[in-house]
C-alpha atoms as a PDB file:
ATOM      1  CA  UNK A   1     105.048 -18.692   4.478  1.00  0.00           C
ATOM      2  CA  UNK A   2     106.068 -21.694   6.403  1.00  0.00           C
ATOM      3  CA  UNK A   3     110.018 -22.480   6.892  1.00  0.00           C
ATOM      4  CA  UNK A   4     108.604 -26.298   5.325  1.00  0.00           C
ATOM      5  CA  UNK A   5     107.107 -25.024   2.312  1.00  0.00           C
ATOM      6  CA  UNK A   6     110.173 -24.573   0.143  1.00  0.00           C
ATOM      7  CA  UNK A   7     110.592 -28.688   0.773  1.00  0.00           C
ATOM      8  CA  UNK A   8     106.872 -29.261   0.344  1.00  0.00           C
ATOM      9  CA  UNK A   9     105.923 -32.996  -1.771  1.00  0.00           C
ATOM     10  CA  UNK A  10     103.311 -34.988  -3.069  1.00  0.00           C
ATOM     11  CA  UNK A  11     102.103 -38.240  -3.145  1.00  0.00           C
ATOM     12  CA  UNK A  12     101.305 -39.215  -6.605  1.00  0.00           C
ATOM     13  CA  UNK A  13      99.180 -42.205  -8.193  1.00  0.00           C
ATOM     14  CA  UNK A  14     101.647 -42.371 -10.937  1.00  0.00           C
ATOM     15  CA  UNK A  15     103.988 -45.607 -10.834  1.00  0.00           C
ATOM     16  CA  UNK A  16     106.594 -43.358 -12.094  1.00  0.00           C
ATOM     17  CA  UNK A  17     108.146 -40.746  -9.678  1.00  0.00           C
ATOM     18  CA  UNK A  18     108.749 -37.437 -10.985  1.00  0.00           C
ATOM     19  CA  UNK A  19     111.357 -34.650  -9.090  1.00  0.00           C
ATOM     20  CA  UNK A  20     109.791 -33.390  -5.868  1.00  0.00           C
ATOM     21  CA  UNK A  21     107.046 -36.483  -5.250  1.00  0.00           C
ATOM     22  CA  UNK A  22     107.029 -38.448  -2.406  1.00  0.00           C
ATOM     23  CA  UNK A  23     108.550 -41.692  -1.593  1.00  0.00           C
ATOM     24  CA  UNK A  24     106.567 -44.075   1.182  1.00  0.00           C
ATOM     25  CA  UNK A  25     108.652 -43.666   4.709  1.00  0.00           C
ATOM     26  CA  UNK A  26     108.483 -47.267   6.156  1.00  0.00           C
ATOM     27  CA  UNK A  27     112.191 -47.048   7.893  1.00  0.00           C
ATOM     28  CA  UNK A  28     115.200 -45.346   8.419  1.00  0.00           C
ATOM     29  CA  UNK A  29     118.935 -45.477   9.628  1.00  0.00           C
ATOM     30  CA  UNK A  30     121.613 -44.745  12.914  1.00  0.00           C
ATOM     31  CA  UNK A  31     124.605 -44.933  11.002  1.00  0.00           C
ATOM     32  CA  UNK A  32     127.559 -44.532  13.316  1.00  0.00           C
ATOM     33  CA  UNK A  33     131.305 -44.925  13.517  1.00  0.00           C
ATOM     34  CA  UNK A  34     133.195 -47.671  14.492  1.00  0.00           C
ATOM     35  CA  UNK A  35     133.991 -46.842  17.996  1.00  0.00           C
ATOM     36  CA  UNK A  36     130.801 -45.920  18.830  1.00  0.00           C
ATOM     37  CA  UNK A  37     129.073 -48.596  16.924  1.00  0.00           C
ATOM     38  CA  UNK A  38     130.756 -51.668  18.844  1.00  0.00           C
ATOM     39  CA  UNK A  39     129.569 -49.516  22.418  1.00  0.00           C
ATOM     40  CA  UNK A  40     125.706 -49.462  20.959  1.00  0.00           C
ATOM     41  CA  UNK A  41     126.315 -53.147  20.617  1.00  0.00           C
ATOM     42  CA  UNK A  42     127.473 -53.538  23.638  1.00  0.00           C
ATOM     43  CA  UNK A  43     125.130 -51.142  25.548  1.00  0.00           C
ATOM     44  CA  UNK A  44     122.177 -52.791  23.540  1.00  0.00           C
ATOM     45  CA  UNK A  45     120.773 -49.004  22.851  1.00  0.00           C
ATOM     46  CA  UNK A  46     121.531 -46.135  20.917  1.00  0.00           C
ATOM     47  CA  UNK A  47     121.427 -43.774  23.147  1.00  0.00           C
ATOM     48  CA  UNK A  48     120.813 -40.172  22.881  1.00  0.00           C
ATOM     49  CA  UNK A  49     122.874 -37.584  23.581  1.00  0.00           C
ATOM     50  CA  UNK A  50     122.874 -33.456  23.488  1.00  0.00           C
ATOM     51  CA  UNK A  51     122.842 -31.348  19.578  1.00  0.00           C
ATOM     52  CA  UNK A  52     126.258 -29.939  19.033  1.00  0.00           C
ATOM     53  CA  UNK A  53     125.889 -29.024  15.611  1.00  0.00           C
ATOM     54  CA  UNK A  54     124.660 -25.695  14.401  1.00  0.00           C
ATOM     55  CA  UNK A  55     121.383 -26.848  14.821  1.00  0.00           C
ATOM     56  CA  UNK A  56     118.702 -23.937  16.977  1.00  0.00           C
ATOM     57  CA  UNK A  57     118.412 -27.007  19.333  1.00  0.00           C
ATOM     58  CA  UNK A  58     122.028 -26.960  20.172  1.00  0.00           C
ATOM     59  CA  UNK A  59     121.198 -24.104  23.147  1.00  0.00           C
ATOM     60  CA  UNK A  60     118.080 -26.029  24.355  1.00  0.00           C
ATOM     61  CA  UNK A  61     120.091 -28.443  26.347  1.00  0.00           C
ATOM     62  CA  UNK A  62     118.124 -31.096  24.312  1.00  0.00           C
ATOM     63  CA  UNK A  63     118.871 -34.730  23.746  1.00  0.00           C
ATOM     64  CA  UNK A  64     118.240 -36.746  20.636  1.00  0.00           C
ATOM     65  CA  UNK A  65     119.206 -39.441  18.955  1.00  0.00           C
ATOM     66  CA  UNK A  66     119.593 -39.179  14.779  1.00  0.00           C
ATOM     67  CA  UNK A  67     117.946 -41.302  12.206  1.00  0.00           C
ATOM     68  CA  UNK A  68     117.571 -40.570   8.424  1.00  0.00           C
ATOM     69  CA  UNK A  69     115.796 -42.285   5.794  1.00  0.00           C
ATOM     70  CA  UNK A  70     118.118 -41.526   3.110  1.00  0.00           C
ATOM     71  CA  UNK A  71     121.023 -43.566   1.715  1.00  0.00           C
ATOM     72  CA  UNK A  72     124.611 -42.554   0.781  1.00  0.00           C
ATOM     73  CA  UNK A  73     125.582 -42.904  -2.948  1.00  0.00           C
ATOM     74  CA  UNK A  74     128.665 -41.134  -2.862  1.00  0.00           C
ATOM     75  CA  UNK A  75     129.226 -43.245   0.916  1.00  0.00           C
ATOM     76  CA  UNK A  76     127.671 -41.784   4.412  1.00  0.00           C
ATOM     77  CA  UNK A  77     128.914 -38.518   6.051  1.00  0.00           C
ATOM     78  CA  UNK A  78     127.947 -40.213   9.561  1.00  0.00           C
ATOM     79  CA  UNK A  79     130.230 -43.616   9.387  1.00  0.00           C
ATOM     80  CA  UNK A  80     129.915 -46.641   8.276  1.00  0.00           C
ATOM     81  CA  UNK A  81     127.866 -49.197  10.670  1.00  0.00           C
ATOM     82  CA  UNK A  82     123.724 -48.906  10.219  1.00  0.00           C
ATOM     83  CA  UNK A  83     120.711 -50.106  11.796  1.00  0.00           C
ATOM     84  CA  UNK A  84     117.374 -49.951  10.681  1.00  0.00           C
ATOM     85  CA  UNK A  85     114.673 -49.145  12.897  1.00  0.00           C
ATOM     86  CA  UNK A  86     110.419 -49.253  11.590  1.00  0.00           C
ATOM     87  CA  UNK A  87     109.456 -46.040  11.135  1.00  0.00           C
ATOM     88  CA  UNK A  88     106.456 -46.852  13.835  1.00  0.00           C
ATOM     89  CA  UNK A  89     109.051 -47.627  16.267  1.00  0.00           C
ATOM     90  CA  UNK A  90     110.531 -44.149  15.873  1.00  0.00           C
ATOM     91  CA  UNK A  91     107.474 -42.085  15.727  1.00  0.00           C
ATOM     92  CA  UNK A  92     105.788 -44.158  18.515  1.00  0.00           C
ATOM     93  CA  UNK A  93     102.697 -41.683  19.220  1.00  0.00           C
ATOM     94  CA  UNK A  94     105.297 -38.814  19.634  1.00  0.00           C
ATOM     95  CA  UNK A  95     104.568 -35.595  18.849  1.00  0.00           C
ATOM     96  CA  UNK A  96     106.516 -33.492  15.494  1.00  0.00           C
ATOM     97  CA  UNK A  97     108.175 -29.945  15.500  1.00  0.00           C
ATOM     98  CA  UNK A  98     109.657 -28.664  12.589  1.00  0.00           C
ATOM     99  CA  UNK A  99     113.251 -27.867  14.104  1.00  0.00           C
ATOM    100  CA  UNK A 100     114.790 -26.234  10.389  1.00  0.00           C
ATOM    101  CA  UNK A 101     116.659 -26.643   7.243  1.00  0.00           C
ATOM    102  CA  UNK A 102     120.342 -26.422   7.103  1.00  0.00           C
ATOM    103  CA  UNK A 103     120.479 -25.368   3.467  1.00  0.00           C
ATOM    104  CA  UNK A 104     124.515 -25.471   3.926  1.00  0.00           C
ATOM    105  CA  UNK A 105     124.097 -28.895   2.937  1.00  0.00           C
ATOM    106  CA  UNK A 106     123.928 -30.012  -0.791  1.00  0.00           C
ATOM    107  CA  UNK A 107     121.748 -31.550  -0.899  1.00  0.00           C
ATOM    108  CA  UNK A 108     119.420 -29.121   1.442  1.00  0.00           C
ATOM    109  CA  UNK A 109     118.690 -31.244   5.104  1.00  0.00           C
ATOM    110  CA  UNK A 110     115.248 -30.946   6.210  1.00  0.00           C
ATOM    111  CA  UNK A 111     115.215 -31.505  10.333  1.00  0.00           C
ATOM    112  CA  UNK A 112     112.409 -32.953  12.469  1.00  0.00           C
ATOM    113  CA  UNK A 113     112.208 -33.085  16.131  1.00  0.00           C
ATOM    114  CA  UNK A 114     110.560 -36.575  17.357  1.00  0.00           C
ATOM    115  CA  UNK A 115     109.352 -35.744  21.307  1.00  0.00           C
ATOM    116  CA  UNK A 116     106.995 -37.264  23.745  1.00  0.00           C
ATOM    117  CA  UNK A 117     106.959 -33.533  25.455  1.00  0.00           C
ATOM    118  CA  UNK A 118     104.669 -30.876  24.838  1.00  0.00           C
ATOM    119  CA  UNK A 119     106.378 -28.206  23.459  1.00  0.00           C
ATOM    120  CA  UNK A 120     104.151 -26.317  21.535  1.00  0.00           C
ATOM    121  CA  UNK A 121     105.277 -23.128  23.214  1.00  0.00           C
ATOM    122  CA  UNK A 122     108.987 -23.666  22.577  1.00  0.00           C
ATOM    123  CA  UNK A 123     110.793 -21.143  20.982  1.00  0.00           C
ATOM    124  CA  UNK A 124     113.200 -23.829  18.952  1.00  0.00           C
ATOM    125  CA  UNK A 125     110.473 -25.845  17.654  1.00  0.00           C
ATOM    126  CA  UNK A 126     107.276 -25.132  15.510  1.00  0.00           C
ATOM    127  CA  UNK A 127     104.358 -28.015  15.445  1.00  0.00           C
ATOM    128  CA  UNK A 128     103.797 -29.792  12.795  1.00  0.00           C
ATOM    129  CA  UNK A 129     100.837 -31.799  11.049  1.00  0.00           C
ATOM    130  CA  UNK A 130     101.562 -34.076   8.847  1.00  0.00           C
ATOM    131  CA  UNK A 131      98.257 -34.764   7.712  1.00  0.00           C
ATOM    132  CA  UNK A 132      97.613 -30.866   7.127  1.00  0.00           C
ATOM    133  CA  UNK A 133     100.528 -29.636   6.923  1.00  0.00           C
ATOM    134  CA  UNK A 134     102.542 -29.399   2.992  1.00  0.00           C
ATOM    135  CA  UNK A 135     105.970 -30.127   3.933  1.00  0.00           C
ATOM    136  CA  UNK A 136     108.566 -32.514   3.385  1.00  0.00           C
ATOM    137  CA  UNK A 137     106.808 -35.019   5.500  1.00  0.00           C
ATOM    138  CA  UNK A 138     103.307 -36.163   5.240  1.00  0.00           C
ATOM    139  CA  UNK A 139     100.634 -38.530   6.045  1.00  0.00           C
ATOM    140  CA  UNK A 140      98.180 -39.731   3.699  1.00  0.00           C
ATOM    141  CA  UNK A 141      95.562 -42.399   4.205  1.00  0.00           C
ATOM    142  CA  UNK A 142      97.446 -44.322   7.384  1.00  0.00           C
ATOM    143  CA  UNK A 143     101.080 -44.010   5.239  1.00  0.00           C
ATOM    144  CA  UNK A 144     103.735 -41.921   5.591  1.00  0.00           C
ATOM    145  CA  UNK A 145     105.972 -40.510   2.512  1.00  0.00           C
ATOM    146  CA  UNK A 146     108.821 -37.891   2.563  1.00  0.00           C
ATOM    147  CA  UNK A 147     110.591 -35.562   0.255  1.00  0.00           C
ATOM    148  CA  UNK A 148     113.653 -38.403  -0.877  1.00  0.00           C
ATOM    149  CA  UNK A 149     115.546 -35.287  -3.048  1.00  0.00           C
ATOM    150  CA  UNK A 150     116.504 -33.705   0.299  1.00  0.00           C
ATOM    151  CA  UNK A 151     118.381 -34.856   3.461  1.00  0.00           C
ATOM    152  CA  UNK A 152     115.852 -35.850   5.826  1.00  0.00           C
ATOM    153  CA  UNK A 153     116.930 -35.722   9.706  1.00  0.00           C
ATOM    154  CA  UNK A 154     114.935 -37.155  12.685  1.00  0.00           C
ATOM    155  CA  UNK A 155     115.828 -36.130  15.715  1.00  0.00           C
ATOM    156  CA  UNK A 156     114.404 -38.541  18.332  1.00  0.00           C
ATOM    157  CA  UNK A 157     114.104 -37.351  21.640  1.00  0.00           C
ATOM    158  CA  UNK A 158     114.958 -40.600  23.418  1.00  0.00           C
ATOM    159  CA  UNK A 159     116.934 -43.725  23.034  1.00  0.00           C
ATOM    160  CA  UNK A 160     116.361 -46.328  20.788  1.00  0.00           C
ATOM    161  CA  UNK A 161     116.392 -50.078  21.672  1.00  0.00           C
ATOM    162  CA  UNK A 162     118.195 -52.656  19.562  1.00  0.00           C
ATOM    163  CA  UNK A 163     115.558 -55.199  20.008  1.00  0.00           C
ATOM    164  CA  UNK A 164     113.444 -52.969  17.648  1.00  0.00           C
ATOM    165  CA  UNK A 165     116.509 -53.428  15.428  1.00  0.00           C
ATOM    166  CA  UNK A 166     115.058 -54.729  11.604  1.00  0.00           C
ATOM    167  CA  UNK A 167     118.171 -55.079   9.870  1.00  0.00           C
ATOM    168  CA  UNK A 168     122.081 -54.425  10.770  1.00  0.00           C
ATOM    169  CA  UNK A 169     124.569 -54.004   7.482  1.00  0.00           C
ATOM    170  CA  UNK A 170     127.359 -51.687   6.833  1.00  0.00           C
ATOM    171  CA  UNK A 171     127.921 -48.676   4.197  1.00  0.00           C
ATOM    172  CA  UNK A 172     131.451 -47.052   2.742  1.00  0.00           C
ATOM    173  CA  UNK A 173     132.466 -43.633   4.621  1.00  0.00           C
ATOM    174  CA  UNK A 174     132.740 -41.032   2.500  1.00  0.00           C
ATOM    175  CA  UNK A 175     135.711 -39.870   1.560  1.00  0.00           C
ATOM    176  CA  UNK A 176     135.877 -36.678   1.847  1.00  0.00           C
ATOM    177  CA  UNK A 177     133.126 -35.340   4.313  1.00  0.00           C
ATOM    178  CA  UNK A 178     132.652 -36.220   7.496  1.00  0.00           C
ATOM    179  CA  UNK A 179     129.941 -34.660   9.653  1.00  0.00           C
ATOM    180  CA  UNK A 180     130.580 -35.579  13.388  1.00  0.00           C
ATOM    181  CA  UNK A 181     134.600 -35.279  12.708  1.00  0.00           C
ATOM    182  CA  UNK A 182     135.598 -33.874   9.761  1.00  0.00           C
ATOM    183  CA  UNK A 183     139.021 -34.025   8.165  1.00  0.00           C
ATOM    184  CA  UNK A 184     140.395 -35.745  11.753  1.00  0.00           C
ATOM    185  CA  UNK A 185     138.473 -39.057  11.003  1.00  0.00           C
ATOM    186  CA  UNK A 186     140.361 -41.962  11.082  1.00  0.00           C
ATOM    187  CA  UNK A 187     137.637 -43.894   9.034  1.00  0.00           C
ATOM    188  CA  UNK A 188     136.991 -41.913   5.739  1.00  0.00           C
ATOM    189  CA  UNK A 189     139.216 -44.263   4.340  1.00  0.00           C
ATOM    190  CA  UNK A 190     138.592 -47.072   5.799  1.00  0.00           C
ATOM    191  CA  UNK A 191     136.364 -49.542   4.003  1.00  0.00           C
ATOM    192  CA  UNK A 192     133.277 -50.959   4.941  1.00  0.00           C
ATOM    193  CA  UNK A 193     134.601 -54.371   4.610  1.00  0.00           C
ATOM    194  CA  UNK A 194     137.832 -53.544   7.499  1.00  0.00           C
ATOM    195  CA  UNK A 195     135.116 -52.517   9.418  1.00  0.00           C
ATOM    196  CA  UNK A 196     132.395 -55.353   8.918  1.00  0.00           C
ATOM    197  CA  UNK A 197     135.293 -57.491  10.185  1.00  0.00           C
ATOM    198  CA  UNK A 198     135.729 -55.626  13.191  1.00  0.00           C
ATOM    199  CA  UNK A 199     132.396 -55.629  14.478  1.00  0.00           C
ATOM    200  CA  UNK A 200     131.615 -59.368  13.713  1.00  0.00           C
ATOM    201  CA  UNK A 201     134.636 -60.229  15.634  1.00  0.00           C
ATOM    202  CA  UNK A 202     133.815 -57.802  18.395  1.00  0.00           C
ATOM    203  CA  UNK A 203     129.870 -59.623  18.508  1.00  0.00           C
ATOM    204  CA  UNK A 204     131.795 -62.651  18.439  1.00  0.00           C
ATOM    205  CA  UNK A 205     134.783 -62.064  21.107  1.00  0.00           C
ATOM    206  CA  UNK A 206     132.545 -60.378  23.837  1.00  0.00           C
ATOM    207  CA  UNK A 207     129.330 -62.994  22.892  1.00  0.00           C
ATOM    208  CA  UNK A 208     127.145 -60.014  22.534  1.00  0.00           C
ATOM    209  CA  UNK A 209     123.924 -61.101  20.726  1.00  0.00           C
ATOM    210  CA  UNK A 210     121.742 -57.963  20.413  1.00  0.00           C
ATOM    211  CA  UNK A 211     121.370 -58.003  16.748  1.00  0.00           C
ATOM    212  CA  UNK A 212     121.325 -61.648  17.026  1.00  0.00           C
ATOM    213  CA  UNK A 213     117.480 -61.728  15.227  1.00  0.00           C
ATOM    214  CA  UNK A 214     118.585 -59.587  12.450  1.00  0.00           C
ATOM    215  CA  UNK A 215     121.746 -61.273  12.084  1.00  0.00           C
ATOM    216  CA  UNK A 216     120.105 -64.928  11.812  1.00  0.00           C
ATOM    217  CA  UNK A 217     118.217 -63.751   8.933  1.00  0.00           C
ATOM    218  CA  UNK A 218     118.586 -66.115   5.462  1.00  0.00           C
ATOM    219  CA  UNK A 219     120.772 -65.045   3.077  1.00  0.00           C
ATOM    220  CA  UNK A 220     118.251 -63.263   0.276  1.00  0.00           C
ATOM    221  CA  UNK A 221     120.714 -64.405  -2.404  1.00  0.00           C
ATOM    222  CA  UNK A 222     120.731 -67.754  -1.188  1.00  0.00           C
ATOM    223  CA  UNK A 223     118.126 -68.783   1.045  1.00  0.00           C
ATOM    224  CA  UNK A 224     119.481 -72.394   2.292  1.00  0.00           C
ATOM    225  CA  UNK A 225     122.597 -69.997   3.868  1.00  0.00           C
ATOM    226  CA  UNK A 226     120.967 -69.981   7.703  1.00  0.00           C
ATOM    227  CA  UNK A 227     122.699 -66.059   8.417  1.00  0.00           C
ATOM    228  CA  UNK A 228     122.081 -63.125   6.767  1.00  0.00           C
ATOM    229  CA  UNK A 229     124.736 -61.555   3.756  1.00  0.00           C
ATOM    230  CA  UNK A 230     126.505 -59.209   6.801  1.00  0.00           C
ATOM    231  CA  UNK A 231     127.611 -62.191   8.245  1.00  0.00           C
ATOM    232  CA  UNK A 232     128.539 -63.538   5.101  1.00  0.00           C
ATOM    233  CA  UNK A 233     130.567 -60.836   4.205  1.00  0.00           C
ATOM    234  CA  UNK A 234     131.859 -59.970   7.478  1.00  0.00           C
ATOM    235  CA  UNK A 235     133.194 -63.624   8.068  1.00  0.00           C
ATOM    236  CA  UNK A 236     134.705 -63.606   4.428  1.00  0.00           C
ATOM    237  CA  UNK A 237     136.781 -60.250   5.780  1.00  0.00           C
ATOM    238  CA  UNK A 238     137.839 -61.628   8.477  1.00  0.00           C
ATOM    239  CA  UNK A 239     139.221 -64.593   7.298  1.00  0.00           C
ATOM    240  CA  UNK A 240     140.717 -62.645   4.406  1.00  0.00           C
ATOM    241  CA  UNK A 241     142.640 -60.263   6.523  1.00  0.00           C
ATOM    242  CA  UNK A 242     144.141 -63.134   9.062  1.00  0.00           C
ATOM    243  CA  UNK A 243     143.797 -66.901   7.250  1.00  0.00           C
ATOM    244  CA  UNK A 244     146.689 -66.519   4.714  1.00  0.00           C
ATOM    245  CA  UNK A 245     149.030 -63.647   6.325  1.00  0.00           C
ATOM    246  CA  UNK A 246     151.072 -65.939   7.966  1.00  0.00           C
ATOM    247  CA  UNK A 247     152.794 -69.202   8.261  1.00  0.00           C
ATOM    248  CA  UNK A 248     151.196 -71.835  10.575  1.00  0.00           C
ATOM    249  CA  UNK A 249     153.710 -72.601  12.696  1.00  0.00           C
ATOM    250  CA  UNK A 250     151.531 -74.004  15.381  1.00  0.00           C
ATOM    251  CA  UNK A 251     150.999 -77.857  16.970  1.00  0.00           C
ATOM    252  CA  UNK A 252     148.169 -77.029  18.801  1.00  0.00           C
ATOM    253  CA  UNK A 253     145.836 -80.470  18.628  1.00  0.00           C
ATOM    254  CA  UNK A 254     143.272 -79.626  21.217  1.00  0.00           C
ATOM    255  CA  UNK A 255     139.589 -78.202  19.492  1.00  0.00           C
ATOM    256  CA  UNK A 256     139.536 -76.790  22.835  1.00  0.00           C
ATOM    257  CA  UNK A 257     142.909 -74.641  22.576  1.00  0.00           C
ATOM    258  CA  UNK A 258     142.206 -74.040  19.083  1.00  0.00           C
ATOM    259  CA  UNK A 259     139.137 -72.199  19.764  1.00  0.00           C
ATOM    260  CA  UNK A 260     140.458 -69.946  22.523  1.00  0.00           C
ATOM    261  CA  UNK A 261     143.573 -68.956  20.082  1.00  0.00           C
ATOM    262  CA  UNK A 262     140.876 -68.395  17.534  1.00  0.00           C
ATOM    263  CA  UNK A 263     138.377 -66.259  20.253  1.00  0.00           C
ATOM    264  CA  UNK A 264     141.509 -64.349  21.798  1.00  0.00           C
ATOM    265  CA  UNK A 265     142.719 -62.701  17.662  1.00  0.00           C
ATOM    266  CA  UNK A 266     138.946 -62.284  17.101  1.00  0.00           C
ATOM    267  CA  UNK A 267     139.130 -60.047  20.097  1.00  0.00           C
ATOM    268  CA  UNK A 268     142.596 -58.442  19.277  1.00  0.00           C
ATOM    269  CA  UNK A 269     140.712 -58.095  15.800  1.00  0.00           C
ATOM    270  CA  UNK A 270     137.986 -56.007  17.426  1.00  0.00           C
ATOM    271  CA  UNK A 271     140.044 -53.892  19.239  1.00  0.00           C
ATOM    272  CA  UNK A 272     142.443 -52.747  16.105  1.00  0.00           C
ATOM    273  CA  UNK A 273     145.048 -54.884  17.161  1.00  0.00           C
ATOM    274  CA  UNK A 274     146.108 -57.467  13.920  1.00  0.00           C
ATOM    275  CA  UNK A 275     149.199 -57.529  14.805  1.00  0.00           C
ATOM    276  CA  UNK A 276     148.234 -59.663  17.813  1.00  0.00           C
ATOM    277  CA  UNK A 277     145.862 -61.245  16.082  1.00  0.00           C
ATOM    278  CA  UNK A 278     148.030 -62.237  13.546  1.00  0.00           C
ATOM    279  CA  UNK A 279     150.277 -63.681  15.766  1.00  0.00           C
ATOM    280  CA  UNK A 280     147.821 -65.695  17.660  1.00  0.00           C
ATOM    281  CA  UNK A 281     146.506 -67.183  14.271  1.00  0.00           C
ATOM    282  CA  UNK A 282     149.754 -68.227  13.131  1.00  0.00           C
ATOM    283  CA  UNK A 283     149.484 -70.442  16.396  1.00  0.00           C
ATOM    284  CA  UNK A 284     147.060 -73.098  14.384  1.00  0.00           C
ATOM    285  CA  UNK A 285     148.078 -75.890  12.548  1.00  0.00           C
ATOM    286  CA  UNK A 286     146.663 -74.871   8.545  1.00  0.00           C
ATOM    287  CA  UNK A 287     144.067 -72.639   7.251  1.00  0.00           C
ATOM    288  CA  UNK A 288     141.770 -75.299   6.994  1.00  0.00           C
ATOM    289  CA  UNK A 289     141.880 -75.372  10.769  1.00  0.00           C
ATOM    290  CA  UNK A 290     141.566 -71.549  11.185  1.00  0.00           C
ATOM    291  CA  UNK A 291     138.427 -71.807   8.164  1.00  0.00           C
ATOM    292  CA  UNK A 292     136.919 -74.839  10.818  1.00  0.00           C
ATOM    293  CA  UNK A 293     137.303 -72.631  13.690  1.00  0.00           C
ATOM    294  CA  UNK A 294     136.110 -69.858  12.973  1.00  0.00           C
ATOM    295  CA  UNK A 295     133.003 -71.937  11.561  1.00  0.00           C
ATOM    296  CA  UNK A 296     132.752 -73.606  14.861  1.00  0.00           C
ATOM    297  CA  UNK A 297     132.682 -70.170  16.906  1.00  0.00           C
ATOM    298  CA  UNK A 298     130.093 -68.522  14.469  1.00  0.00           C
ATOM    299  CA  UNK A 299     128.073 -71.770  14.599  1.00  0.00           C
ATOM    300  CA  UNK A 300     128.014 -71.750  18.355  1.00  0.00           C
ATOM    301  CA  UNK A 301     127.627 -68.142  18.712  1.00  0.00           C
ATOM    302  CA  UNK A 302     123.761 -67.789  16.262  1.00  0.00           C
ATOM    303  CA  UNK A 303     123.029 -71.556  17.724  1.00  0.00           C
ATOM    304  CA  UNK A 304     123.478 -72.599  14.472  1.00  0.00           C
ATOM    305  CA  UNK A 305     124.983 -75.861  13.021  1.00  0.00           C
ATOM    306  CA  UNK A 306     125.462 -76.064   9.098  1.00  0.00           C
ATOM    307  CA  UNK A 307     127.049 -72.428   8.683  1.00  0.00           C
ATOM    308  CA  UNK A 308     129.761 -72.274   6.522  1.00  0.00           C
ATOM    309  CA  UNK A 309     132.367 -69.874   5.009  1.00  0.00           C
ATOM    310  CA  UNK A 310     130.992 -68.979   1.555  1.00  0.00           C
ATOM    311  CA  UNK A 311     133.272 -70.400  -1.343  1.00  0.00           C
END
């Protein structure tokens, strides 16, 4: 008996899915912390690092990044800021191993290892076919499905580019697990919104445009909006937590000077700093000149022109 065949699914013809079929695998998701999430931006890549956790791996002195297809209803045990990568982008020709199942998790993980190496011989790994193989990940007729009633894990041996980046949004932390942390995160409470600001500003402070592509996307709610709903929604937190906290005090007349006052909170913003960057807000003249502003340096920043705060 295989260690897969307790997590073993089906593709069915049915449009209806019953308990244990498969669902099609066409993506999945780095969801990371805060922190760490503004240094991917930054660095462009998420890059890989060694397997700490209890994981067989974790003595093989082998470095992966982590990607899982599954989403978070209860909020994600991982953080709160995701990308999406294709699923062809992951797998990219490389060869699967069956690494284990952590059945301490509830639901039950199911863990693949993603390599470009040979390692057929390795004692932490077993090969795996997904075309002949009945386990929780298969391949049928060019598509790929997975089990969707367990945790699936992909452990990519490798780094993984942002410009293969299909869509950047961001998810609530759960609130009471933690996986990389535990009960010493600062960020189980923290909502996604607090951090959607953060990162926006910190994109928008440092002029990083990785995720630019992604980001420009039209709103699907409202397609004549030229950036995507994470903008949207960032911008909307950001001006929420700094347009009307203070009174505007300031004389500042030059567009110029405004924008720099504007630019320098956005990076005190970023960096957890409000205080600062409520301070350096209260510099402008109204909140109809912070609202413009802030327009102005999202407008320059995706090269767009007719962006707006949403009402």
């Amino acid at each position: 008996m295989a260690e897969w065949d307790p997590y073993k699914t089906k593709v069915s013809a049915r449009s209806t899915r019953s308990p244990g079929e498969a669902v099609e695998l066409t993506s999945a998701y780095h969801i990371a912390h805060l922190k760490i999430g503004q240094r991917i931006l930054e660095d462009g890549v998420v890059r890989c690092g060694l397997v700490f956790d209890e994981s067989r791996l974790n003595k093989s002195r082998t470095s992966v990044t982590w990607v899982s297809a599954n989403t978070w209803y209860q909020g994600s045990i991982y953080g709160n800021v995701r990308s999406a990568f294709p699923w062809s982008y992951i797998l990219n020709w490389k060869n699967i191993y069956w690494v284990e199942a952590i059945t301490s998790y509830n639901p039950h993980a199911y863990r693949f290892l993603l390599s470009n190496r040979n390692l057929n011989k390795s004692k932490f790994v077993t090969p795996y076919d997904p075309s002949n193989d009945h386990g929780p990940l298969i391949k049928r007729e060019n598509k790929w499905y997975r089990h969707p009633d367990f945790t699936s894990e992909f452990m990519v041996e490798g780094d993984l580019e942002l410009d293969h980046c299909t869509d950047m949004d961001f998810v609530e932390h759960n609130q009471s697990v933690c996986r990389p942390f535990g009960s010493l995160c600062p960020e189980r409470k923290t909502s996604k919104s607090v951090v959607s600001a953060r990162v926006l500003a910190f994109l928008l402070a440092n002029d990083l445009h990785c995720v630019d592509s992604v980001l420009k996307k039209p709103s699907i709610f409202d397609t004549s909006r030229p950036l995507s709903d994470t903008v949207d929604a960032a911008a909307t937190s950001i001006s929420r937590q700094l347009r009307d906290k203070y009174d505007y005090s300031g004389r500042v007349e030059s567009k110029d000077e405004q924008l720099s006052i504007l630019s320098a909170a956005l990076g005190s913003l970023a960096a957890g700093q409000k205080n600062t960057a409520l301070n350096l807000v209260s510099l402008l003249k109204s909140p109809e000149c912070f609202d413009l502003r802030l327009e102005n340096v999202i407008n320059r920043h995706f090269g767009t022109s007719g962006w707006k705060l949403p009402d």
